[in-house]
Protein backbone atom coordinates (compact mmCIF):
# COMPACT_ATOMS: atom_id res chain seq x y z
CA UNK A 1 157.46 69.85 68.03
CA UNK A 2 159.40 73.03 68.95
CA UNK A 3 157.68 76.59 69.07
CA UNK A 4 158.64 79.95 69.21
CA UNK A 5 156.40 82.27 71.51
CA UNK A 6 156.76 85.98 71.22
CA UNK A 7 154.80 87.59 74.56
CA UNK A 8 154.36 91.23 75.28
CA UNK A 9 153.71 92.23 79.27
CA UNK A 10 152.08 95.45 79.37
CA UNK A 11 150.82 98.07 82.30
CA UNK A 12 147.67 97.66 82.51
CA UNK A 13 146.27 100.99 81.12
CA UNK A 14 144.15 102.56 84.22
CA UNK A 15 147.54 102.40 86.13
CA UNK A 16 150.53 104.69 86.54
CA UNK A 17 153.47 104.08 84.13
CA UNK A 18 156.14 106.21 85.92
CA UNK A 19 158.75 104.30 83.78
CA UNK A 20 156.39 105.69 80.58
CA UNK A 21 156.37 109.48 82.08
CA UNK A 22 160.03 109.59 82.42
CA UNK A 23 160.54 108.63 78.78
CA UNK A 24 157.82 111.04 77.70
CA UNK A 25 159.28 113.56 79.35
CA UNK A 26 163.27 112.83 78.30
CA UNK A 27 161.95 112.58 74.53
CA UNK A 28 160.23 116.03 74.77
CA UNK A 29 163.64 117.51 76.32
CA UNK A 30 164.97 116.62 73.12
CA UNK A 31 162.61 118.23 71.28
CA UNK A 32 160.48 115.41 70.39
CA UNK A 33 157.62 117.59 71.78
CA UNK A 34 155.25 115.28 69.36
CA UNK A 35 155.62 111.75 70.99
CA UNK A 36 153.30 111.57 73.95
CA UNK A 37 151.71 108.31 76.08
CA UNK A 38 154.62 106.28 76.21
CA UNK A 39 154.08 102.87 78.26
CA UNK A 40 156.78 100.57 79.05
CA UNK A 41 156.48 96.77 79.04
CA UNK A 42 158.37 93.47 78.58
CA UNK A 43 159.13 91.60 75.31
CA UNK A 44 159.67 87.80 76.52
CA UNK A 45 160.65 84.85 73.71
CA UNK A 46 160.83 81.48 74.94
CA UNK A 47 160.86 78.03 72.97
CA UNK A 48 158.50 75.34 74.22
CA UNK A 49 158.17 71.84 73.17
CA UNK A 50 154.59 70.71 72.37
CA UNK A 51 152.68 67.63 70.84
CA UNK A 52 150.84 71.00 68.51
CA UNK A 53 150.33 74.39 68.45
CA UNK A 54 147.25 74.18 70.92
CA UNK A 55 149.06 72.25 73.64
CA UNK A 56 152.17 74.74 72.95
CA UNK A 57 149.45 77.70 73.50
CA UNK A 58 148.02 76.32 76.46
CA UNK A 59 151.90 76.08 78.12
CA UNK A 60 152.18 79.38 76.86
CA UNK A 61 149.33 80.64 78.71
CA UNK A 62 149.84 78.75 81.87
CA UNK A 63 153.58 80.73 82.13
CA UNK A 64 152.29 84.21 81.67
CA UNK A 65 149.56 83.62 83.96
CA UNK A 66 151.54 82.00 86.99
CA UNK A 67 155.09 83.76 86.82
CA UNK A 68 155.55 86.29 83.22
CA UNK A 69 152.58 88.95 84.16
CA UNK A 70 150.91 90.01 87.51
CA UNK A 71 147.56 89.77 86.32
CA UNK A 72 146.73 92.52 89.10
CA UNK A 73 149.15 95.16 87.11
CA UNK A 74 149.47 93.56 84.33
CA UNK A 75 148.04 92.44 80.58
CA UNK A 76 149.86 89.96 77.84
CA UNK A 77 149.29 89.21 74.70
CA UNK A 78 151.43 86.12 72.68
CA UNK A 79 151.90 84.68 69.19
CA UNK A 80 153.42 81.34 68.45
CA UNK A 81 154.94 79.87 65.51
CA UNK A 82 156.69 76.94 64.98
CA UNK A 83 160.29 77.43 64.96
């Protein structure tokens, strides 16, 4: 079966998002002055081929943990569907 995973790399939260800051601080300069805390991460979609869906989570998983995230810097969170 083919699936459809949807993953979201984040910053993890106790660390420095100078990426975040500069877009706070751009959106305020355009008078946005009400957005604040903006963190930037990665939205990653990949298809994987799996006997089900716990096999295609467990790929999944394997993929963010040993190349999509540093788990030092880093959290993820994924959804599959079939596609």
């Amino acid at each position: 079966m083919k699936f459809k995973a949807e993953i979201d790399v984040m910053p993890h939260d106790a660390l420095l998002d100078p990426q975040g800051k500069a877009v706070t601080q751009a959106l305020s300069s355009i008078g946005l002055t009400e957005v604040e805390g903006v963190r930037i991460g990665r939205h990653i979609r990949l298809f994987v081929e799996a006997s089900d869906e716990n096999s295609a989570n467990a790929l999944v998983n394997e993929a963010c943990q040993k190349m999509l995230a540093n788990a030092i810097m880093e959290s993820y969170s994924f959804s599959i569907e079939v596609a």
